[in-house]
Protein backbone atom coordinates (compact mmCIF):
# COMPACT_ATOMS: atom_id res chain seq x y z
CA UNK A 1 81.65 196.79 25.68
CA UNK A 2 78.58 196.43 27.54
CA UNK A 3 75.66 200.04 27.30
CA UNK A 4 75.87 201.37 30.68
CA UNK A 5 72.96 200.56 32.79
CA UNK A 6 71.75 203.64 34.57
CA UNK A 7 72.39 205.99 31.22
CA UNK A 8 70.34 203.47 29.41
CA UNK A 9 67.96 203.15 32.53
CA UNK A 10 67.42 207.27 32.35
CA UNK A 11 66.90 206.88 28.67
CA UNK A 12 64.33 204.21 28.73
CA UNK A 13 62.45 206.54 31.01
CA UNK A 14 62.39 209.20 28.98
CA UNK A 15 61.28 207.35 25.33
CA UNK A 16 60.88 203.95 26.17
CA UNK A 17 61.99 202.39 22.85
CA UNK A 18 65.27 203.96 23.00
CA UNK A 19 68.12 202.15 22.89
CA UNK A 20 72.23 203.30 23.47
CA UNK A 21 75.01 202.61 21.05
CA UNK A 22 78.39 202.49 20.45
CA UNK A 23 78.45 205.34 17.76
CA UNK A 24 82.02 205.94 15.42
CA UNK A 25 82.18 209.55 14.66
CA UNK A 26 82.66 210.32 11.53
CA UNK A 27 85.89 211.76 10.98
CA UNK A 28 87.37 210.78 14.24
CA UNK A 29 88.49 207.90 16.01
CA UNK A 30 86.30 208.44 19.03
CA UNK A 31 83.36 206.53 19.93
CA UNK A 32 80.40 207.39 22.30
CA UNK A 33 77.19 206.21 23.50
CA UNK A 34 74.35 207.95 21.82
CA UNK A 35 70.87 207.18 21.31
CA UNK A 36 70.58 204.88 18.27
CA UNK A 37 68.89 206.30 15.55
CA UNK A 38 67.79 203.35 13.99
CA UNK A 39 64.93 202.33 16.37
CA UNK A 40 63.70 206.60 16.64
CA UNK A 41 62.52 206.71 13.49
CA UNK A 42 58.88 207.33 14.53
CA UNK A 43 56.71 209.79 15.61
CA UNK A 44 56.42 210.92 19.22
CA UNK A 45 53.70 210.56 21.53
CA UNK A 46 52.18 213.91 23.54
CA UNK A 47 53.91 212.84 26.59
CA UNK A 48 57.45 211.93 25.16
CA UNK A 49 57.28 215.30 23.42
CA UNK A 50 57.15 217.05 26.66
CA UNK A 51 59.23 214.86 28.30
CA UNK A 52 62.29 215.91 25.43
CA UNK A 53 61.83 219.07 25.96
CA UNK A 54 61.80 219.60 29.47
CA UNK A 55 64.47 217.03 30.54
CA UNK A 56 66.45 216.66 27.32
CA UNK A 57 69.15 213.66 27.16
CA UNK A 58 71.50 215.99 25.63
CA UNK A 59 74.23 213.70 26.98
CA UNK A 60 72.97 210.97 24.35
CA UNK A 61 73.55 213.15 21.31
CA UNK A 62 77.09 214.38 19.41
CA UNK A 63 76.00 218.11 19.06
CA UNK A 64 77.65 219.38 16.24
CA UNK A 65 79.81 222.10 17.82
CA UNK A 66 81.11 219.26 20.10
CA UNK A 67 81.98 216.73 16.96
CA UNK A 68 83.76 219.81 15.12
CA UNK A 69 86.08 220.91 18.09
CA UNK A 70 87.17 217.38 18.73
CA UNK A 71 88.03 217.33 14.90
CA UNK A 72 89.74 219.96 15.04
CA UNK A 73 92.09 219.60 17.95
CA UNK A 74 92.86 215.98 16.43
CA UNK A 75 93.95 218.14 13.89
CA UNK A 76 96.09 220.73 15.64
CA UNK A 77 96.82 218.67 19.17
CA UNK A 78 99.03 221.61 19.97
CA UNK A 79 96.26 223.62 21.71
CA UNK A 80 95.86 220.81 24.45
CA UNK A 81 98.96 218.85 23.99
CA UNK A 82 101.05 218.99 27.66
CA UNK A 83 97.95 221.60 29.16
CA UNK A 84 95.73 221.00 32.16
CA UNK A 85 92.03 221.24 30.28
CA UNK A 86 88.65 221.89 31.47
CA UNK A 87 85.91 221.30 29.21
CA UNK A 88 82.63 223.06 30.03
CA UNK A 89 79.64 221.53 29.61
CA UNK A 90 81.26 218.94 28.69
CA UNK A 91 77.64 216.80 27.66
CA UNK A 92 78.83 213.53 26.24
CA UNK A 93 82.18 214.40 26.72
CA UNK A 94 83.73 214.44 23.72
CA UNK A 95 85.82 217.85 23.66
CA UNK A 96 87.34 216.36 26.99
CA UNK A 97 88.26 212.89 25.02
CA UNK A 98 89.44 214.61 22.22
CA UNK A 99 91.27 216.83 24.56
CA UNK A 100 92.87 213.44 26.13
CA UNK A 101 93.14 211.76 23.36
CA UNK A 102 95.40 214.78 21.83
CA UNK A 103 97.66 214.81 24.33
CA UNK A 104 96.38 217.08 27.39
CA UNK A 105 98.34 216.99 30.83
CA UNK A 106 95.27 216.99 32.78
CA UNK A 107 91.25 217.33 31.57
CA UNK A 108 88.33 217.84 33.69
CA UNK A 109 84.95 217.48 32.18
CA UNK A 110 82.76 219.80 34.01
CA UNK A 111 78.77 219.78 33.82
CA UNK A 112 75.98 220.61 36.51
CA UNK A 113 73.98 217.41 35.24
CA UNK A 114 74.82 213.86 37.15
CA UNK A 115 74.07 212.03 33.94
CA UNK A 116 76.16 213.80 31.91
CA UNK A 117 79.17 213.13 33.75
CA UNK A 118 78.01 209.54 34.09
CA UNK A 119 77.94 210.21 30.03
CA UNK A 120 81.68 211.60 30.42
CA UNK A 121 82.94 208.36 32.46
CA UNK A 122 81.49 205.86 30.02
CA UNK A 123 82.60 207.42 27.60
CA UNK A 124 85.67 207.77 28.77
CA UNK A 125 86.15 204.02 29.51
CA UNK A 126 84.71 203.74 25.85
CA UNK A 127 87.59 205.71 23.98
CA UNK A 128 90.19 204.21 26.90
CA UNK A 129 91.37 207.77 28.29
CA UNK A 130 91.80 209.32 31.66
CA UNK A 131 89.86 212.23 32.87
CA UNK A 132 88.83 213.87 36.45
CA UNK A 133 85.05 215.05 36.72
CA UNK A 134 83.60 218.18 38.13
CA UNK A 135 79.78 219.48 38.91
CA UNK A 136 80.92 223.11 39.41
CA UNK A 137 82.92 225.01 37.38
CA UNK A 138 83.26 227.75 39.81
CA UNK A 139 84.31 226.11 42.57
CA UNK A 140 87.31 224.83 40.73
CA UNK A 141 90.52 227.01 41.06
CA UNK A 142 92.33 229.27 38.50
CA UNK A 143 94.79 226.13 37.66
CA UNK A 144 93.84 225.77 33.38
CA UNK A 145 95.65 226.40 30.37
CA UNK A 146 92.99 226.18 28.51
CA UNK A 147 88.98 225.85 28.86
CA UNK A 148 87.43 224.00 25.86
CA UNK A 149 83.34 225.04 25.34
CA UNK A 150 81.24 223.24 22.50
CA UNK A 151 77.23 224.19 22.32
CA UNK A 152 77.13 226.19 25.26
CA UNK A 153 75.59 229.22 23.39
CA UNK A 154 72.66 228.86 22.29
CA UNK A 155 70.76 230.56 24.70
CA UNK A 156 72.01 234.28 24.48
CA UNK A 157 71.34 234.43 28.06
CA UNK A 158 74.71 232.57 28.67
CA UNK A 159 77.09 235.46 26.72
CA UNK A 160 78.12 236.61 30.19
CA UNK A 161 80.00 233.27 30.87
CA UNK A 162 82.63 234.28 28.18
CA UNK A 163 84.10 236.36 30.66
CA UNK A 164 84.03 233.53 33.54
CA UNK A 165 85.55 231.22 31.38
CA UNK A 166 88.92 233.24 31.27
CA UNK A 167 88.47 233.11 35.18
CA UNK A 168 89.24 229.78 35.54
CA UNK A 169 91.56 229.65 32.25
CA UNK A 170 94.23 231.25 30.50
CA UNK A 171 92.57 230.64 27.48
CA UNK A 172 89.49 229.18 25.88
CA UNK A 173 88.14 228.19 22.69
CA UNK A 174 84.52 228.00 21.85
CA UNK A 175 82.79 226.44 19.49
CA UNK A 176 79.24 227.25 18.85
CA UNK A 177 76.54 226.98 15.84
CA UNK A 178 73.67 228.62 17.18
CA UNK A 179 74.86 232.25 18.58
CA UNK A 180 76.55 234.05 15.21
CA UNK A 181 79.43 236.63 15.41
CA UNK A 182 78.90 238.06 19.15
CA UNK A 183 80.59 240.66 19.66
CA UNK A 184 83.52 240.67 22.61
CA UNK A 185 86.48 242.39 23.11
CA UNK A 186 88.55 239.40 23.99
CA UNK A 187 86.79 236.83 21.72
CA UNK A 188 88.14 236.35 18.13
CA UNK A 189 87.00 233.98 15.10
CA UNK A 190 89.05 231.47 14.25
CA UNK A 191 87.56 229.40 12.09
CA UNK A 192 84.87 228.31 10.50
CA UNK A 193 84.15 224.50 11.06
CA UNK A 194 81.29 222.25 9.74
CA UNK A 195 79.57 219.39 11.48
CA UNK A 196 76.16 217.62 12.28
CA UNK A 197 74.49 216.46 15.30
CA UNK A 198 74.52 213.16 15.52
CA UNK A 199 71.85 210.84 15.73
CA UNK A 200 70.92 213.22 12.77
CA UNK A 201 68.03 215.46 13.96
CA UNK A 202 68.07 217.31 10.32
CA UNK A 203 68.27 220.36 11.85
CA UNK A 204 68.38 223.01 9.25
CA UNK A 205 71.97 223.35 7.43
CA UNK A 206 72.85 226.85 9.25
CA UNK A 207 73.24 224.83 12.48
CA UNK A 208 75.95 222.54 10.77
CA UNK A 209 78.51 225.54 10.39
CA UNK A 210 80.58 226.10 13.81
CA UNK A 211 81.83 229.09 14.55
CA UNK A 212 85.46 228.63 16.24
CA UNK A 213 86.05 231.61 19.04
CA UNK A 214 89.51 232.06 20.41
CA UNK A 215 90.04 234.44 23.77
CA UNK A 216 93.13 234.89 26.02
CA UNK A 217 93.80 236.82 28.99
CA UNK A 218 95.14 240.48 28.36
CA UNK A 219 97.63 239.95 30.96
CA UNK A 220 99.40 236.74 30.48
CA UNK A 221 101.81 236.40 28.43
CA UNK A 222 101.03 232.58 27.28
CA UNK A 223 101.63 231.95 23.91
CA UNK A 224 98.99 231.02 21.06
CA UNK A 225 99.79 228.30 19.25
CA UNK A 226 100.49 229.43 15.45
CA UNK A 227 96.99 228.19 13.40
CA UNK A 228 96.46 228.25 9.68
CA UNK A 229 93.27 230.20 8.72
């Protein structure tokens, strides 16, 4: 499979050096394109510093919230299996494969940033599964079973979108490593995953525990799949 040129194009402007890979996950049988770790292994220069942390190539990493929900519906396929899925954020795009790969009617991978969902479509092609594409969540209709959100979180000033996810969706699980226990009425834990971001930024071992959120509209009657704990 040949790197995709304009994701590797962006990349090279941001840290010249860097190079895209086809990356296994580890304890899945997805792939993705992520930035190969092997040729980062130095320090960064003034400029590249700034440039990573004002126009981050998020899409190029595996955050760990986003490898632990794929895990784990792999493991219980019955969440997605027959629904119409939106993933939010969707980054790299691997909830929404998962998602596909698990059985899902329907999955849209939704993000605001054009090279993300040029992320989503090459991956996609990648892991050899179908999915539509979106660049605004709200202008989509209330037509999901299910909205699937990995890494959204970490900025605190995003809590209020746990109420416009069930907007768009009967129901929605979140995954999330950063933001711990918030406190909603409709939100409840369901489990407590563990992951890493991958390439490996050995980010301290607090951010490899993913908290698994479960909410569902008061007033539909749609039934939650039974889940061991």
């Amino acid at each position: 499979m040949n790197t995709p040129v304009d994701l590797q194009q962006s990349l090279s402007e941001l840290l010249g050096d860097a190079r895209l890979v086809a990356t296994d996950l580890p304890g899945t049988s997805l792939q993705l394109w992520l930035i190969d770790e092997h040729n980062m292994d130095r320090a960064f220069t003034p400029d590249e510093t700034r440039r990573i942390l004002y126009e981050p190539p998020y899409w190029a990493f595996c955050w760990a919230s986003g490898l632990a929900l794929a895990r784990y519906l792999a493991e219980h396929p019955q969440w997605v299996k027959g629904k119409r899925v939106l993933d939010f954020g969707a980054g790299s795009g691997v909830a929404a494969i998962a998602a596909a790969k698990a059985g899902a009617l329907q999955v849209l991978a939704c993000d605001l940033d054009p090279l993300a969902l040029a992320a989503c479509r090459a991956n996609a092609e990648l892991n050899n599964v179908q999915l539509s594409y979106s660049s605004d969540f709200f202008a989509e209709a209330d037509r999901f079973d299910l909205i699937l959100v990995a890494d959204v979180l970490y900025d605190r000033e995003n809590l209020p979108l746990l109420d416009q996810f069930l907007t768009r969706g009967q129901q929605a699980l979140v995954a999330d490593s950063r933001v711990r226990d918030f406190k909603h009425p409709l939100y409840r834990q369901l489990a407590t995953l563990r992951a890493l971001t991958l390439p490996d930024l050995a980010e301290p071992h607090e951010f490899r525990q993913v908290s698994l959120y479960h909410a569902q509209r008061r007033s539909t009657a749609f039934s939650v799949p039974a889940q061991p704990l």
